[in-house]
C-alpha atoms as a PDB file:
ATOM      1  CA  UNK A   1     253.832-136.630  62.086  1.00  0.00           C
ATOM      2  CA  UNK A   2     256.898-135.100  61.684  1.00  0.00           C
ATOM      3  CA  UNK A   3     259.482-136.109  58.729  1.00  0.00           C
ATOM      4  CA  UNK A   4     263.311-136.344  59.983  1.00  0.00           C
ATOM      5  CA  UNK A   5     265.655-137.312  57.950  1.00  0.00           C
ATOM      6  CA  UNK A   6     269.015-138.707  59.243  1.00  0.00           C
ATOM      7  CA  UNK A   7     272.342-138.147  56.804  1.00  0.00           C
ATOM      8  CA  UNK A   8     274.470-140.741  58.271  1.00  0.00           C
ATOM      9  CA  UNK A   9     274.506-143.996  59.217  1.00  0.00           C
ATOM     10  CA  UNK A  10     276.962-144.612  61.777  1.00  0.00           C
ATOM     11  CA  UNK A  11     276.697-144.905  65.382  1.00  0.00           C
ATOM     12  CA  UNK A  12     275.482-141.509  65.735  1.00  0.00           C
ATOM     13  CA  UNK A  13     273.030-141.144  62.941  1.00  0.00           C
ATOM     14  CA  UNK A  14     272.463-145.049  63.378  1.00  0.00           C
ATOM     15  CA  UNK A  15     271.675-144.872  67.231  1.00  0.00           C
ATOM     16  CA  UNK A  16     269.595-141.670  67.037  1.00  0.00           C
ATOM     17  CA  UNK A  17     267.385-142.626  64.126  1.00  0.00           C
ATOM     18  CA  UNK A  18     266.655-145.577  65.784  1.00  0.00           C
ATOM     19  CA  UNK A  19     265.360-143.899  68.908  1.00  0.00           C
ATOM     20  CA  UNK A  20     263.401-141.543  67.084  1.00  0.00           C
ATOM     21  CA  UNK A  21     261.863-143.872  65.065  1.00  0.00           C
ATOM     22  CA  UNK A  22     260.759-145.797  68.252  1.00  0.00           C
ATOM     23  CA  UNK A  23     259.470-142.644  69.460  1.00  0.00           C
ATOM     24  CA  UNK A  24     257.203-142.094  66.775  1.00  0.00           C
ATOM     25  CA  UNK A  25     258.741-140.272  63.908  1.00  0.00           C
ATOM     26  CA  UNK A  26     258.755-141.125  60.909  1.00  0.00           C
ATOM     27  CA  UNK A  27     262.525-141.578  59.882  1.00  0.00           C
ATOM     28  CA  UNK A  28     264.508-141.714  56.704  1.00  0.00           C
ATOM     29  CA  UNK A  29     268.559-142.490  56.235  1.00  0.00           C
ATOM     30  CA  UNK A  30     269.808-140.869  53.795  1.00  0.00           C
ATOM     31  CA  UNK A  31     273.364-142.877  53.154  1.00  0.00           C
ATOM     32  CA  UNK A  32     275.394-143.375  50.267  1.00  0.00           C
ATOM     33  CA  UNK A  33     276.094-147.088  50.612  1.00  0.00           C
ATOM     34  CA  UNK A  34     273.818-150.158  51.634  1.00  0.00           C
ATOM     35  CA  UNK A  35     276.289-151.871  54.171  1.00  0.00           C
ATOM     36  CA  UNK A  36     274.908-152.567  57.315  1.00  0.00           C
ATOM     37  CA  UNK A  37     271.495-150.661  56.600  1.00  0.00           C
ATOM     38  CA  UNK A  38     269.591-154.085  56.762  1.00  0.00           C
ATOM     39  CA  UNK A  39     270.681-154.450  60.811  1.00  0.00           C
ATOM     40  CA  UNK A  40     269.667-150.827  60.796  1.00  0.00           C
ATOM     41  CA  UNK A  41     266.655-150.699  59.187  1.00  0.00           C
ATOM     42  CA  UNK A  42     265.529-153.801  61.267  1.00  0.00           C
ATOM     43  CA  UNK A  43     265.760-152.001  64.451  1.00  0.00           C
ATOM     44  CA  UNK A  44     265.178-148.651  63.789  1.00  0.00           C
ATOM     45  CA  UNK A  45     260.938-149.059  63.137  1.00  0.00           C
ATOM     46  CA  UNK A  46     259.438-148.219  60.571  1.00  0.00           C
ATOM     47  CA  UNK A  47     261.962-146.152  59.019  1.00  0.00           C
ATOM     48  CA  UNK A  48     263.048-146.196  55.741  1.00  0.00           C
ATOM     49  CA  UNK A  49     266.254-145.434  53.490  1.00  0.00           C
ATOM     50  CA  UNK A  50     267.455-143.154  50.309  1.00  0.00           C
ATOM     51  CA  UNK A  51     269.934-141.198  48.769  1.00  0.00           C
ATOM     52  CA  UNK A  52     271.273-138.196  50.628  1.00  0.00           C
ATOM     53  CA  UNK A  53     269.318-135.853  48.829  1.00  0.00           C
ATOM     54  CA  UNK A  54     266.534-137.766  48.486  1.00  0.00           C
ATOM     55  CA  UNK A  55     265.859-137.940  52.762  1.00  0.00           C
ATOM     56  CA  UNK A  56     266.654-134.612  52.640  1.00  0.00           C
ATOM     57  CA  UNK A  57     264.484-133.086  50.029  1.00  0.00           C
ATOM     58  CA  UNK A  58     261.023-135.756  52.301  1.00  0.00           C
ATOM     59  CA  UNK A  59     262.070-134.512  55.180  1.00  0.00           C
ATOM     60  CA  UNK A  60     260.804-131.588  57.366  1.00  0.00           C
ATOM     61  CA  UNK A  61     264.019-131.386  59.929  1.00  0.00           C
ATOM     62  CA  UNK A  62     267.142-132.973  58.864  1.00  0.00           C
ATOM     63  CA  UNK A  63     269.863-134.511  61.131  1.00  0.00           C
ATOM     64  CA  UNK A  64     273.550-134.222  60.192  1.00  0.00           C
ATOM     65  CA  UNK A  65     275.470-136.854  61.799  1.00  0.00           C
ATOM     66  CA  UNK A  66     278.326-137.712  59.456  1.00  0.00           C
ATOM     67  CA  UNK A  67     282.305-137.224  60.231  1.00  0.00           C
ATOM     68  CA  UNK A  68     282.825-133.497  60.994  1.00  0.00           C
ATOM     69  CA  UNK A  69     285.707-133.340  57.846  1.00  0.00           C
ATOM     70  CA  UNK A  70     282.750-134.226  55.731  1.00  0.00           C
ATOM     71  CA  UNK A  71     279.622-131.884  57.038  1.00  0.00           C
ATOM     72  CA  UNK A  72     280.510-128.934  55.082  1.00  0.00           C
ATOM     73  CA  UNK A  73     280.455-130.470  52.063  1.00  0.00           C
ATOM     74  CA  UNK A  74     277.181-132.637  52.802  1.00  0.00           C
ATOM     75  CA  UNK A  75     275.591-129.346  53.474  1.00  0.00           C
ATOM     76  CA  UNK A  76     276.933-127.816  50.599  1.00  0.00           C
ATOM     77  CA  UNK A  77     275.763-130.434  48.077  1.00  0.00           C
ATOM     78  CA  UNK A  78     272.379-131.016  49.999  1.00  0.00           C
ATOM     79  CA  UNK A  79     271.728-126.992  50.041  1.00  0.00           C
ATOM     80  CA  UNK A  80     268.923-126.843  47.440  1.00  0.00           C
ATOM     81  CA  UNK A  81     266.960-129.765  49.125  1.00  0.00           C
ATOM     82  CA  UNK A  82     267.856-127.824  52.660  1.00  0.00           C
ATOM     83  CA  UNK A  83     266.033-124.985  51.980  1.00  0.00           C
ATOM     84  CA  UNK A  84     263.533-123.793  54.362  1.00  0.00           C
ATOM     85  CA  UNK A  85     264.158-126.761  56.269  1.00  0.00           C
ATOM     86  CA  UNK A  86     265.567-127.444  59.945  1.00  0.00           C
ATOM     87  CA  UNK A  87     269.102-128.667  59.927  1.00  0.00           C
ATOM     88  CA  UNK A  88     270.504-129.896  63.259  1.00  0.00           C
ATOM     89  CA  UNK A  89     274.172-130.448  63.757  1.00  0.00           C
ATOM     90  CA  UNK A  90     275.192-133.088  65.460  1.00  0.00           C
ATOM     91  CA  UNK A  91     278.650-132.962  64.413  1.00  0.00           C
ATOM     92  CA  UNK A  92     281.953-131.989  66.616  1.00  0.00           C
ATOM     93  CA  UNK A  93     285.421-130.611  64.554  1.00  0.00           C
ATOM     94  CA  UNK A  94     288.097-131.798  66.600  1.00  0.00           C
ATOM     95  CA  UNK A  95     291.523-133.615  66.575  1.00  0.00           C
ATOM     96  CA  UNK A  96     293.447-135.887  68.856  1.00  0.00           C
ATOM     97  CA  UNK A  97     296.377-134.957  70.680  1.00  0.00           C
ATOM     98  CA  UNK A  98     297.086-136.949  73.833  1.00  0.00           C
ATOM     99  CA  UNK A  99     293.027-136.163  73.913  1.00  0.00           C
ATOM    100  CA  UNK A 100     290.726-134.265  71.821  1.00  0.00           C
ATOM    101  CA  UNK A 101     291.439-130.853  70.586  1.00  0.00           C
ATOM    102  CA  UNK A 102     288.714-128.689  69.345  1.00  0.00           C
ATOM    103  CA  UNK A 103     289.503-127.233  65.649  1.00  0.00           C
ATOM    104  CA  UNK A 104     286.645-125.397  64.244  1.00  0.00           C
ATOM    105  CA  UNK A 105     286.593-123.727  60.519  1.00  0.00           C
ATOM    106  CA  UNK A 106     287.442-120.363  59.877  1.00  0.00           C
ATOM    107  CA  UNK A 107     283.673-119.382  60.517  1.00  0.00           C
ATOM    108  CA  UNK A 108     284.181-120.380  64.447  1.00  0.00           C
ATOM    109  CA  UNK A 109     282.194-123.439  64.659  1.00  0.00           C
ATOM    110  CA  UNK A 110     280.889-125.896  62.453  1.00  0.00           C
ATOM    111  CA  UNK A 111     277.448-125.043  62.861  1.00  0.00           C
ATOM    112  CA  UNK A 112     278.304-121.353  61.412  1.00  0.00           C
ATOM    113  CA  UNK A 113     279.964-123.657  58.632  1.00  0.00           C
ATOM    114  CA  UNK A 114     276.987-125.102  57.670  1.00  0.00           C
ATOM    115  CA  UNK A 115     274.878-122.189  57.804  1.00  0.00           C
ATOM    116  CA  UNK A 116     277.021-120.642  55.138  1.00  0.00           C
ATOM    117  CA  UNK A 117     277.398-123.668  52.874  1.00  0.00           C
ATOM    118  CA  UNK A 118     273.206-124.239  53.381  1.00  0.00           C
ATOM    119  CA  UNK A 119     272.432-120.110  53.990  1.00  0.00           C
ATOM    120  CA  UNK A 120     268.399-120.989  53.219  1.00  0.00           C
ATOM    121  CA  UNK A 121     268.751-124.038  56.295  1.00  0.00           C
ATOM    122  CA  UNK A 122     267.786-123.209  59.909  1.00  0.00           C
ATOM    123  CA  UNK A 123     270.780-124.455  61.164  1.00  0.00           C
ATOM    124  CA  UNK A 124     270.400-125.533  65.000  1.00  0.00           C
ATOM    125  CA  UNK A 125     273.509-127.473  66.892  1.00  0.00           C
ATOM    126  CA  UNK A 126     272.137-129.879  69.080  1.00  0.00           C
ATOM    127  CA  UNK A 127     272.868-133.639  70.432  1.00  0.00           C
ATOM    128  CA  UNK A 128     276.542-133.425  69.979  1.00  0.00           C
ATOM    129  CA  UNK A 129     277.596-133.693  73.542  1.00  0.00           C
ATOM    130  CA  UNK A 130     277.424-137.332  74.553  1.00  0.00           C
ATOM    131  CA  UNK A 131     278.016-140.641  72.945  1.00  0.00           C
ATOM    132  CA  UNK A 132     275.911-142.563  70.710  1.00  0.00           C
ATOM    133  CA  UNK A 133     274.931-144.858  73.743  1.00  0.00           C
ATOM    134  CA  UNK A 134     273.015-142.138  75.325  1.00  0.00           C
ATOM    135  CA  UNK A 135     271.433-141.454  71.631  1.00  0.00           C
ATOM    136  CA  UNK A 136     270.220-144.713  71.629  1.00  0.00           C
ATOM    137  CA  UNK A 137     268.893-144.779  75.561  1.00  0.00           C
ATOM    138  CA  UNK A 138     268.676-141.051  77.529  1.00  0.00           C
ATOM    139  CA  UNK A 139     267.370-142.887  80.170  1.00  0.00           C
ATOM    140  CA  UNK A 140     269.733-141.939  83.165  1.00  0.00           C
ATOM    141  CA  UNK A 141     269.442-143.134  87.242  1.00  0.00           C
ATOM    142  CA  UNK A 142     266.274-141.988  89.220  1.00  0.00           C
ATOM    143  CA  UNK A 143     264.310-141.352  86.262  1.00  0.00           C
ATOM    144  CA  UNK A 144     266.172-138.612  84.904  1.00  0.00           C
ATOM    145  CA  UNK A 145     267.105-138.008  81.332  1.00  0.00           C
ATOM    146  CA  UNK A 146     270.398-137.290  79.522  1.00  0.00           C
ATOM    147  CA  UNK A 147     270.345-132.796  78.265  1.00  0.00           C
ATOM    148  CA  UNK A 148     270.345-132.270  74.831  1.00  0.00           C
ATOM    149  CA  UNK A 149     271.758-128.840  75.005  1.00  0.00           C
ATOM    150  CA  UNK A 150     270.678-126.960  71.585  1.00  0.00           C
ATOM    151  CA  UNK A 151     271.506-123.600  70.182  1.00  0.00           C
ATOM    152  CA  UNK A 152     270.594-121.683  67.229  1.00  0.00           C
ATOM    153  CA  UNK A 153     269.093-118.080  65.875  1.00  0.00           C
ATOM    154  CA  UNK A 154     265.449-119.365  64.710  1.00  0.00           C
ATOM    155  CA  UNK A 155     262.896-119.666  67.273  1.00  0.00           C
ATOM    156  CA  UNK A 156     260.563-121.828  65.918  1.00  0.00           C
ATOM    157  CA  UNK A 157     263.767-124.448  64.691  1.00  0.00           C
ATOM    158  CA  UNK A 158     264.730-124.479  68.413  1.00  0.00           C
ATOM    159  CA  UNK A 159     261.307-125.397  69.470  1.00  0.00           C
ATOM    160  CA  UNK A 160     260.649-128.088  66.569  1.00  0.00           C
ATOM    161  CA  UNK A 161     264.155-129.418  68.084  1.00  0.00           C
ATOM    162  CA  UNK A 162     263.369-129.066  71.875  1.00  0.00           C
ATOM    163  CA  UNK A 163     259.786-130.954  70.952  1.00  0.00           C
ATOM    164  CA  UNK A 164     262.074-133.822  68.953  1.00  0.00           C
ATOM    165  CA  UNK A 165     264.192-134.057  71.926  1.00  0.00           C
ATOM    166  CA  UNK A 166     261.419-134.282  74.994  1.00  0.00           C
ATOM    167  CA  UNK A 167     259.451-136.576  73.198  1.00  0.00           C
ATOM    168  CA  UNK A 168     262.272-139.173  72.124  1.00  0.00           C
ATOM    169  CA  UNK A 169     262.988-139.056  76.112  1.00  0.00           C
ATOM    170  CA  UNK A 170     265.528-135.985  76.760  1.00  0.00           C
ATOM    171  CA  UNK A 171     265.525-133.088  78.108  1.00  0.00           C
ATOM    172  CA  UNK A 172     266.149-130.129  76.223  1.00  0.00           C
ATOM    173  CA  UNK A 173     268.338-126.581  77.679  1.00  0.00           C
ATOM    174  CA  UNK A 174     268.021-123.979  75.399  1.00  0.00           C
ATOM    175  CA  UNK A 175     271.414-122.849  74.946  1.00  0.00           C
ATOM    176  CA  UNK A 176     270.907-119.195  73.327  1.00  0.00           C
ATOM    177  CA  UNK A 177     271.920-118.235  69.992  1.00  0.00           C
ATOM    178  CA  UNK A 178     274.079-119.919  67.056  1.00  0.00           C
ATOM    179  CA  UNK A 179     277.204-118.058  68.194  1.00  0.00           C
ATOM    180  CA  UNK A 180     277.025-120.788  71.093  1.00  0.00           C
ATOM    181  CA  UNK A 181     277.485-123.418  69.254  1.00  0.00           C
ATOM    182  CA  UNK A 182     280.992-123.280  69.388  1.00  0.00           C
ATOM    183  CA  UNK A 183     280.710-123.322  73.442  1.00  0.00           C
ATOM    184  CA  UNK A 184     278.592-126.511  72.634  1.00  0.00           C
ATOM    185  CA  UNK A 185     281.605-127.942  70.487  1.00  0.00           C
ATOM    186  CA  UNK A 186     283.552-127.531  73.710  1.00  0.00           C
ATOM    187  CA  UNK A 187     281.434-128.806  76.113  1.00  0.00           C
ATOM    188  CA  UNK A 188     281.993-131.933  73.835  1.00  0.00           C
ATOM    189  CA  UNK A 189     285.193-131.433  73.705  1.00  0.00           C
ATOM    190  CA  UNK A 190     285.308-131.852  78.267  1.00  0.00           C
ATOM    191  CA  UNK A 191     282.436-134.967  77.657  1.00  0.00           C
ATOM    192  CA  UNK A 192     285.405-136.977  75.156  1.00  0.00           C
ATOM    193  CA  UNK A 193     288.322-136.225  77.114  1.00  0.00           C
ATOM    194  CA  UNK A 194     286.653-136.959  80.456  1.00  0.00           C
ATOM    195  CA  UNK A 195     285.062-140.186  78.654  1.00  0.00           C
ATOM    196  CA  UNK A 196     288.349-141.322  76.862  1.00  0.00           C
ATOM    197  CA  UNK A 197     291.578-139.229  77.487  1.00  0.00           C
ATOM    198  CA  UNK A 198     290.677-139.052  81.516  1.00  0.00           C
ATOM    199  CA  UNK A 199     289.386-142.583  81.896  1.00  0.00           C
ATOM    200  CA  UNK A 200     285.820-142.350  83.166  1.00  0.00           C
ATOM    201  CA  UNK A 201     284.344-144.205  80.314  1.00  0.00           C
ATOM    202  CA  UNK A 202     281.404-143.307  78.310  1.00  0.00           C
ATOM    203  CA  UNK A 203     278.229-144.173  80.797  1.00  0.00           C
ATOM    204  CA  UNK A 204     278.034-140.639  81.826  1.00  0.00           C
ATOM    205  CA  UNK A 205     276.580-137.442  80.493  1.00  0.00           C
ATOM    206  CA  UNK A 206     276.817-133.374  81.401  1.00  0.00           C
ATOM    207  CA  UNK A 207     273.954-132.774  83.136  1.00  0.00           C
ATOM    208  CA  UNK A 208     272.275-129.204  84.068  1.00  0.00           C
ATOM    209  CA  UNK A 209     271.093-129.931  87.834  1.00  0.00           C
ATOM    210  CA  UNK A 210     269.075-127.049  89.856  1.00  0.00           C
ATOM    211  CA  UNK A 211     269.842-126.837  93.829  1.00  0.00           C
ATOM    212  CA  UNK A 212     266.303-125.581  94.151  1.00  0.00           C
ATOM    213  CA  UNK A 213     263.777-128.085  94.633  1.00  0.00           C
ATOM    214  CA  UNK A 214     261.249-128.664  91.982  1.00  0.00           C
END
């Protein structure tokens, strides 16, 4: 059974772990404070909490879904215990300005960020481009399921990801290589202002629909 670790306990982290805990893997928050991990723990089955590095170091991928001014440094402190291991980004750097405003670090996109602050982590940028309802339920009309879109330079971290993502009920694009991320940071940049600048609410995701019948 596969080992993921979530580092964040929000709505994000909180919402996800939750959902992949449900779909059968076994889950551990890594958080810094106890508030609110009770109502977590008690819906998120099975899974169970530590420290930071202490989810990271059990873990065999590891999910970074904490405030984007804050994933560098998460990275950097967690590096040691992120050796050799899978580290998806979740995250998106952005500000507001009469909407949201992507402002990546000098390295051109988070995800490049924490590859240099964790160099030994396969760093792979995935689930960042919806809201945490749709990381709770994927489920969209007609059967279909929300896209994870992931990107990254490690082929067998992309496939551990893609096989994280189809089971918990998504469907996985591969999105090509790390560099990408960044076009991944701005895809979520179009989901928030369409969702909350624009109007349209958040009960809708970016989908990747072929013409061609299957």
């Amino acid at each position: 059974m596969t080992k993921i670790a979530i580092i964040g306990a929000g709505n994000v982290g909180g919402s996800l772990g939750a959902r992949l805990a449900s779909s059968g893997f076994a889950v551990k928050y890594g958080v810094r404070s106890d508030k609110g991990l009770d109502e977590l723990l008690s819906r998120s089955k099975g899974a169970t909490s530590g420290t930071p590095g202490e989810a990271a170091a059990w873990a065999d991928v590891v999910f970074l879904a904490v405030p984007a001014a804050a994933a560098v440094g998460v990275a950097s402190e967690l590096a040691k215990a992120l050796d050799g291991k899978v580290l998806v980004d979740c995250n998106n750097p952005l500000t507001w300005k009469e909407g949201p405003v992507w402002a990546p670090p000098p390295e051109g996109s988070l995800s490049l960020a924490l590859a240099k602050a964790a160099p030994g982590a396969k760093v792979v940028k995935a689930f960042n481009t919806f809201g945490a309802e749709f990381h709770a339920d994927p489920s969209l009309p007609h059967g279909a399921a929300a896209d994870v879109f992931y990107a990254g330079d490690d082929a067998d971290a992309k496939k551990a990801v893609a096989e994280i993502a189809a089971k918990a009920g998504f469907r996985a694009v591969d999105s090509g290589p790390l560099r990408n991320a960044s076009v991944l940071e701005n895809l979520a940049m179009l989901w928030i202002h369409l969702a909350l600048a624009a109007g349209h609410g958040r009960t809708f995701t970016l989908v990747m629909q072929s013409r061609e019948p299957k």
